[in-house]
Protein backbone atom coordinates (compact mmCIF):
# COMPACT_ATOMS: atom_id res chain seq x y z
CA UNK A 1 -12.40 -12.24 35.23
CA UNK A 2 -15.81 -13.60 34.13
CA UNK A 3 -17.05 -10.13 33.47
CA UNK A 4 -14.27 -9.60 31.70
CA UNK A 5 -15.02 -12.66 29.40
CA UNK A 6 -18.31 -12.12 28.85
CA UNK A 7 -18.04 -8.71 28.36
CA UNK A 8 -15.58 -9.31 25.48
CA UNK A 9 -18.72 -11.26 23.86
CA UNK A 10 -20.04 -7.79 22.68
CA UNK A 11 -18.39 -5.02 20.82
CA UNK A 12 -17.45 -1.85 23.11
CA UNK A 13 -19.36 1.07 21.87
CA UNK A 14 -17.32 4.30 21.55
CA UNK A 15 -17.58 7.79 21.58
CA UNK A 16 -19.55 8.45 18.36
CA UNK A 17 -17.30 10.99 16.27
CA UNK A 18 -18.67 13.96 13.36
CA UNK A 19 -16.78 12.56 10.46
CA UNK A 20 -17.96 12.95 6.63
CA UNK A 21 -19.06 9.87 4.99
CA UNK A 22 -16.47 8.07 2.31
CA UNK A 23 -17.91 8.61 -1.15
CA UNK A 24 -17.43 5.15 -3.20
CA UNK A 25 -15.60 4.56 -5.79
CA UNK A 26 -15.77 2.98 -8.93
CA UNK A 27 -15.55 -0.65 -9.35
CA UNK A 28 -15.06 -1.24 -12.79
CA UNK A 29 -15.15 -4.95 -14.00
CA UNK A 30 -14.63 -7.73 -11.45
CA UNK A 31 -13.82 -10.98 -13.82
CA UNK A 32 -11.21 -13.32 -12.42
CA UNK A 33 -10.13 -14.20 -9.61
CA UNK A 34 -6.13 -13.85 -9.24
CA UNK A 35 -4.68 -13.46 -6.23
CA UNK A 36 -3.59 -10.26 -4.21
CA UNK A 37 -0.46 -10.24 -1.81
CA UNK A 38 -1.39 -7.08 0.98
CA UNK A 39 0.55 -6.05 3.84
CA UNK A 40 -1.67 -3.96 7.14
CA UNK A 41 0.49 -1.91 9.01
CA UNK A 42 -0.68 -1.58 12.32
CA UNK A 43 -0.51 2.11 12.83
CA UNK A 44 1.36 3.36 16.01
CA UNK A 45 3.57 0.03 15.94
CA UNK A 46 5.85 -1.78 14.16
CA UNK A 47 3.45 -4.92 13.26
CA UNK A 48 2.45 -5.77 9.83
CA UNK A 49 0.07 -8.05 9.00
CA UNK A 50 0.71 -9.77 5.52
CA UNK A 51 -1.71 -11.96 3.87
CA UNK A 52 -3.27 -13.45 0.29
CA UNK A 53 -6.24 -12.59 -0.55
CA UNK A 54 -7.87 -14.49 -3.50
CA UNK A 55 -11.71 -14.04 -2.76
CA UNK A 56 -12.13 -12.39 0.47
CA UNK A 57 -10.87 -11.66 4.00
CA UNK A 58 -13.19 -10.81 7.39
CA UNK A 59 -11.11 -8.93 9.41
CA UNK A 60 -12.22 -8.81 13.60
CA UNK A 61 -12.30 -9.72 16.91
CA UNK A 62 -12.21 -13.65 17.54
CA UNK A 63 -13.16 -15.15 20.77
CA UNK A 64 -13.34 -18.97 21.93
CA UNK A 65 -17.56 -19.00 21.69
CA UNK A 66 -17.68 -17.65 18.05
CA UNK A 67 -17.99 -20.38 15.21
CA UNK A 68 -16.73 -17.50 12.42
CA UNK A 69 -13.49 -16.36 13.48
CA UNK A 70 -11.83 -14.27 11.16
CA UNK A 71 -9.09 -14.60 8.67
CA UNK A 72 -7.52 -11.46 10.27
CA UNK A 73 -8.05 -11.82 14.38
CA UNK A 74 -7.34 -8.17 15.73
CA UNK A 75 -7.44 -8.90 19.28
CA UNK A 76 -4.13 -8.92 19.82
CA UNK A 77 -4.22 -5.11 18.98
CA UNK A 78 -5.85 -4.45 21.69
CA UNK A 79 -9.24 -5.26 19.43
CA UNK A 80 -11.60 -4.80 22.39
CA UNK A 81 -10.56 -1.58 23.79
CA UNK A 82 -10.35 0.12 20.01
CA UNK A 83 -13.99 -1.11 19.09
CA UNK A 84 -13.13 -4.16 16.87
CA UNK A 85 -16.12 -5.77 16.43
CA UNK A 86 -16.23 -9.52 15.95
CA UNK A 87 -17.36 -9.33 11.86
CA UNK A 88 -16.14 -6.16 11.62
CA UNK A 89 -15.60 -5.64 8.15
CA UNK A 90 -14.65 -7.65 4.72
CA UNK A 91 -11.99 -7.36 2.41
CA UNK A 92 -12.94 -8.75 -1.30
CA UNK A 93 -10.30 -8.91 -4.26
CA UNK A 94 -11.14 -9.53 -7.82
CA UNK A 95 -9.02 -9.15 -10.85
CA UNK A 96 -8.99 -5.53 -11.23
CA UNK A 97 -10.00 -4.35 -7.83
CA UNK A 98 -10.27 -4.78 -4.17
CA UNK A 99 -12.55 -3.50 -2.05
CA UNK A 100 -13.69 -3.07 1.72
CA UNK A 101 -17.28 -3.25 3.04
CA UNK A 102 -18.36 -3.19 6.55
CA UNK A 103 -20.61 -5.50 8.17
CA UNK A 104 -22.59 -2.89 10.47
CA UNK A 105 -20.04 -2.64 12.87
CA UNK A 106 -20.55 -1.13 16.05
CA UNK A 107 -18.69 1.14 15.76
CA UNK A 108 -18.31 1.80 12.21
CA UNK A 109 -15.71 1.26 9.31
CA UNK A 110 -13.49 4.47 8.09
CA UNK A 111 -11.34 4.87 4.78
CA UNK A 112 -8.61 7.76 4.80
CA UNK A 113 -10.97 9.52 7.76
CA UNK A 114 -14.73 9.32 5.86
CA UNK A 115 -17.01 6.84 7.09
CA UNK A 116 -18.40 3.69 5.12
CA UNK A 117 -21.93 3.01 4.59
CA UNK A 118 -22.75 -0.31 5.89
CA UNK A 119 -22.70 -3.37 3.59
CA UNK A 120 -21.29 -0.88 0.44
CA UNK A 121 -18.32 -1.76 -1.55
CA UNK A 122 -15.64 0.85 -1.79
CA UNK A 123 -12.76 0.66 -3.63
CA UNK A 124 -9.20 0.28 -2.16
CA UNK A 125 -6.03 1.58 -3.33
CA UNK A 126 -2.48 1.17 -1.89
CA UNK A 127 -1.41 3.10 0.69
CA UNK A 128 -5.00 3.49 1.97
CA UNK A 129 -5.50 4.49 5.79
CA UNK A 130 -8.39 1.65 7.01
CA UNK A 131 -9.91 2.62 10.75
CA UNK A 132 -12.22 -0.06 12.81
CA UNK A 133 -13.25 1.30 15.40
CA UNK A 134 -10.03 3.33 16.79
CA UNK A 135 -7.54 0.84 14.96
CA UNK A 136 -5.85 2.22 12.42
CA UNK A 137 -4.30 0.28 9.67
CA UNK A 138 -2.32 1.33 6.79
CA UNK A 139 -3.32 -1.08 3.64
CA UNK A 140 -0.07 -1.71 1.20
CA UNK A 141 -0.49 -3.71 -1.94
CA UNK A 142 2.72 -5.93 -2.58
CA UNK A 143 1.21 -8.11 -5.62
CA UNK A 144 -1.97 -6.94 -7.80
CA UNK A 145 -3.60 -9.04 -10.62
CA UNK A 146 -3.19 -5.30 -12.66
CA UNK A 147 -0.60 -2.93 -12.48
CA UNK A 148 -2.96 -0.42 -14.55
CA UNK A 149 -3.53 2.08 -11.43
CA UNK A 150 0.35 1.69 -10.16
CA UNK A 151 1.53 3.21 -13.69
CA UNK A 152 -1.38 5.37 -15.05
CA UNK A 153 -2.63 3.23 -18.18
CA UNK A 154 -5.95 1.97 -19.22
CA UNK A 155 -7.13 -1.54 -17.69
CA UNK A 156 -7.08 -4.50 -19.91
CA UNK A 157 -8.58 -7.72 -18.72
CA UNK A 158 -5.39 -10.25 -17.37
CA UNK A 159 -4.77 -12.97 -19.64
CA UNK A 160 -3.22 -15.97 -18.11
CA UNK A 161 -2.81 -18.51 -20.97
CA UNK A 162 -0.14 -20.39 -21.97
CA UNK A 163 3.01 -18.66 -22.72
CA UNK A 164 5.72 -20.77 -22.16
CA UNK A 165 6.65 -23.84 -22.67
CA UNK A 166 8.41 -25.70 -19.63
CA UNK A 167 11.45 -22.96 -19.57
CA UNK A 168 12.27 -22.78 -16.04
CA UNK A 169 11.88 -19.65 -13.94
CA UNK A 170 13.63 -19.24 -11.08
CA UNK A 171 11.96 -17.06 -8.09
CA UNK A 172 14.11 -15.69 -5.44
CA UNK A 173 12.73 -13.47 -2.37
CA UNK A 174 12.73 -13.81 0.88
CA UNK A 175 8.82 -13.11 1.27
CA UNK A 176 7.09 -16.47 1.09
CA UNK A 177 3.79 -15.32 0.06
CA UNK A 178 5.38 -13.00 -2.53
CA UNK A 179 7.49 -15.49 -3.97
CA UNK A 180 4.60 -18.34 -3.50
CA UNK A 181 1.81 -15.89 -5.83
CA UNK A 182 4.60 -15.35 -8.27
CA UNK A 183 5.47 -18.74 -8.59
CA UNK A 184 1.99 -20.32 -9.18
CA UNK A 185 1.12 -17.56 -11.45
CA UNK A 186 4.31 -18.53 -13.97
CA UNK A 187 3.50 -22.17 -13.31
CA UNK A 188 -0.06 -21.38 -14.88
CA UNK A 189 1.43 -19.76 -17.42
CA UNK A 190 3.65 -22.75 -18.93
CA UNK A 191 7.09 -22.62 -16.68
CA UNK A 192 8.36 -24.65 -14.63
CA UNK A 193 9.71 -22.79 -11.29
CA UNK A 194 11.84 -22.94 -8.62
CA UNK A 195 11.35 -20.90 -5.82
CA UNK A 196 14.60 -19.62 -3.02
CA UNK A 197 13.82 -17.12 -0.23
CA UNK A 198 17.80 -17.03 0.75
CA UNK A 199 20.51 -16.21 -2.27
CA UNK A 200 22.47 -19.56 -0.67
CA UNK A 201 19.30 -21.60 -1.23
CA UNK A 202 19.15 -19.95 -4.94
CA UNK A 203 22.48 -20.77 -5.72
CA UNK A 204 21.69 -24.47 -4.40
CA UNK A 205 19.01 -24.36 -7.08
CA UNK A 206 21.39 -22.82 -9.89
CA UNK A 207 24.04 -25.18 -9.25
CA UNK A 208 21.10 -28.23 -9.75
CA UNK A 209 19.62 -26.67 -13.56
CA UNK A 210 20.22 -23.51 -14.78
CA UNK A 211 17.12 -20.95 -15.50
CA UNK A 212 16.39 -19.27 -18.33
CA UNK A 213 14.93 -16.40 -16.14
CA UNK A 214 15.40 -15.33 -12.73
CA UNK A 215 13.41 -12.79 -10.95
CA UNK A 216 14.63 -11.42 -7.68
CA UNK A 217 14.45 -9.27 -4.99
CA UNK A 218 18.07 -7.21 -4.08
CA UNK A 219 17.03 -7.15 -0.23
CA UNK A 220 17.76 -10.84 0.71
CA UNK A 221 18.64 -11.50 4.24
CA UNK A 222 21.75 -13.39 3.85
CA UNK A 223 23.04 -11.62 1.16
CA UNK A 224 22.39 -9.48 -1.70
CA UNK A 225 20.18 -10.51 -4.70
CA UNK A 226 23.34 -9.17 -7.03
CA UNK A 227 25.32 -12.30 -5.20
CA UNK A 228 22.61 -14.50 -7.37
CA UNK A 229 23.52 -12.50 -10.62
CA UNK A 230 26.77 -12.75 -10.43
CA UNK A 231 26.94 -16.74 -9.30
CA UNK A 232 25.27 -17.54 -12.09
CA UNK A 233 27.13 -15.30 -14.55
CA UNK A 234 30.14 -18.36 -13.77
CA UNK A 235 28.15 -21.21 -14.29
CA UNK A 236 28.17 -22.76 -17.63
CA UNK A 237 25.42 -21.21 -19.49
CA UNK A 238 25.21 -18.79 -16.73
CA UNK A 239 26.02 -15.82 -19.75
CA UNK A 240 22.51 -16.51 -21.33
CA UNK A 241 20.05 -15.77 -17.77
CA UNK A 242 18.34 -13.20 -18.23
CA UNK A 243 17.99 -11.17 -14.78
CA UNK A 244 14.33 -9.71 -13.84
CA UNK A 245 15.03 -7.47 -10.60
CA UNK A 246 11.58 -7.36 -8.90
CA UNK A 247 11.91 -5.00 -5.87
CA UNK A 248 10.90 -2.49 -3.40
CA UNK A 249 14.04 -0.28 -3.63
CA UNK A 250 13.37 2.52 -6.10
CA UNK A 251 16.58 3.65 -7.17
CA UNK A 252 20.26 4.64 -5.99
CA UNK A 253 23.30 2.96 -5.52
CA UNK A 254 21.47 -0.79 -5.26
CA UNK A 255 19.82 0.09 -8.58
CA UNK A 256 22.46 0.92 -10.37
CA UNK A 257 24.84 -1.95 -9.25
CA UNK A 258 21.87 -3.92 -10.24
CA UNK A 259 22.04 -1.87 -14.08
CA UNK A 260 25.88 -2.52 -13.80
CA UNK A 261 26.03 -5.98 -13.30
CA UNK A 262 23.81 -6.84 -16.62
CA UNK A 263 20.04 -6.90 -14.70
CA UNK A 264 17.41 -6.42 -17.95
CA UNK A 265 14.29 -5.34 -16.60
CA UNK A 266 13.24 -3.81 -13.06
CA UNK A 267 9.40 -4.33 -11.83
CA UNK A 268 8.56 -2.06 -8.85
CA UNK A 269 6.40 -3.41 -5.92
CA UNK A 270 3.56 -3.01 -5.66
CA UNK A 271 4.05 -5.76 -8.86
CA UNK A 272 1.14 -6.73 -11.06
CA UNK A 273 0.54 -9.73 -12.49
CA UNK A 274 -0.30 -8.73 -15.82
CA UNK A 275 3.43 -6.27 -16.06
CA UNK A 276 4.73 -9.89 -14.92
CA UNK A 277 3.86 -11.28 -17.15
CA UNK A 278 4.23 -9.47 -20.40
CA UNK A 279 7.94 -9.23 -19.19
CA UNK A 280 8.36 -13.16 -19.62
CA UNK A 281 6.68 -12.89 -22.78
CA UNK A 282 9.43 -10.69 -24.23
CA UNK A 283 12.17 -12.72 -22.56
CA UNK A 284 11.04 -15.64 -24.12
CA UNK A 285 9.84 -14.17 -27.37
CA UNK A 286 6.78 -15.47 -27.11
CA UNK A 287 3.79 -12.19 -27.36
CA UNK A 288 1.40 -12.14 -25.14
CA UNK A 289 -1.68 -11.02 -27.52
């Protein structure tokens, strides 16, 4: 068993493999620092690994000896035997990009099958296949300072002034991080927000003060989002909410309940910040130039 431990100290070397270096990408301009809400899919199983990212992310192998341990410990996924190293690699998000560099790993960092050049940024985009070693992970944006990439339009830097002024937002979805990273970027902006993962604890919230907005998910674990909709469509003042449906269902029967039953505007995840955003600013009247 000691072997074992201190063997685990160094990164297994595997069979080198004939793959064709990644070429980069471009970076474009790397101003402010808003956060990013990504999910890793361990490839092969049914984990996912969600986190925030706001300036950077070191994703390896930990072990009890080393003092950096990183934000994303791998050796749970069988780390060791794939050729994790310990500072394998780093993820770093800015306003309009992210972007993966490897730290001279042992055994070397791959993006959709070409291999990185050591301590070079390259770009990452959602739905992105990552490899460390021989551990595959599938990179999925959920929230993105800019949603220029997701629907094809020039960037444009993200403004996040004042645009409200104390209206209250509600925030309903049953991913914490999600609905955390929404919240604090509407509370920057001038709202005040209240934030429900269940529809029972957003109807607790309705029933206190009734929004002026409320963005949702429809996949809610104890019920569906429309359940929030239509609660609040009996309330007094319930007839003026206006209903933002933020969601990872594309289309079909949910949709079009959600169409039916009065919902205004529908963001797709991955959401950006800056589509966000804009939104409220037409909700509210209020433009956001």
């Amino acid at each position: 068993m000691a072997d074992l431990a201190q063997s685990q100290l160094t990164t297994r070397h595997l069979t080198p493999e004939n793959v064709p270096p990644v070429a980069p990408r471009g970076t474009g301009p790397l101003d402010y620092l808003l956060p990013w809400v990504i999910k890793l899919r361990v490839v092969g199983t049914a984990s996912i690994i969600e986190t925030e990212v706001s300036r950077s992310m070191l994703l390896g192998r930990g072990d009890e000896k080393s003092a950096n341990k990183p934000d994303v410990d791998l050796n749970s996924f069988n780390g060791y035997q794939l050729g994790v190293s310990r500072q394998h690699a780093i993820i770093s998000a800015r306003n309009s990009r992210i972007t993966i560099r490897d730290l001279n790993s042992a055994n070397h960092t791959f993006l959709n099958g070409g291999k990185l050049e050591p301590g070079k940024e390259y770009k990452l985009q959602h739905n992105d296949t990552i490899r460390l070693g021989k551990l595959e992970l599938q990179c999925l944006f959920v929230v993105m300072p800019s949603s220029y990439e997701k629907n094809d339009t020039p960037f444009n830097e993200i403004d996040l002034r004042v645009i409200g002024s104390g209206q209250y937002v509600l925030v309903a979805d049953d991913d914490e991080k999600v609905a955390n990273t929404i919240a604090s970027v509407i509370k920057q902006s001038g709202f005040d927000v209240g934030v429900a993962h269940r529809v029972s604890e957003a109807m607790t919230l309705i029933e206190r003060r009734m929004p002026d907005v409320i963005i949702m998910e429809l996949l809610l674990p104890d019920m569906s989002g429309l359940e929030i909709l239509d609660f609040a469509r009996t309330k007094p003042g319930g007839e003026h909410v206006q209903f933002v449906v933020v969601t990872s269902a594309t289309g079909g029967y949910q949709m079009g309940q959600a169409i039916d039953a009065g919902a205004e505007v529908f963001i797709t995840k991955p959401v950006g910040v800056d589509e966000l955003l804009i939104t409220l600013s037409k909700l509210i009247k209020q433009p956001l130039n």
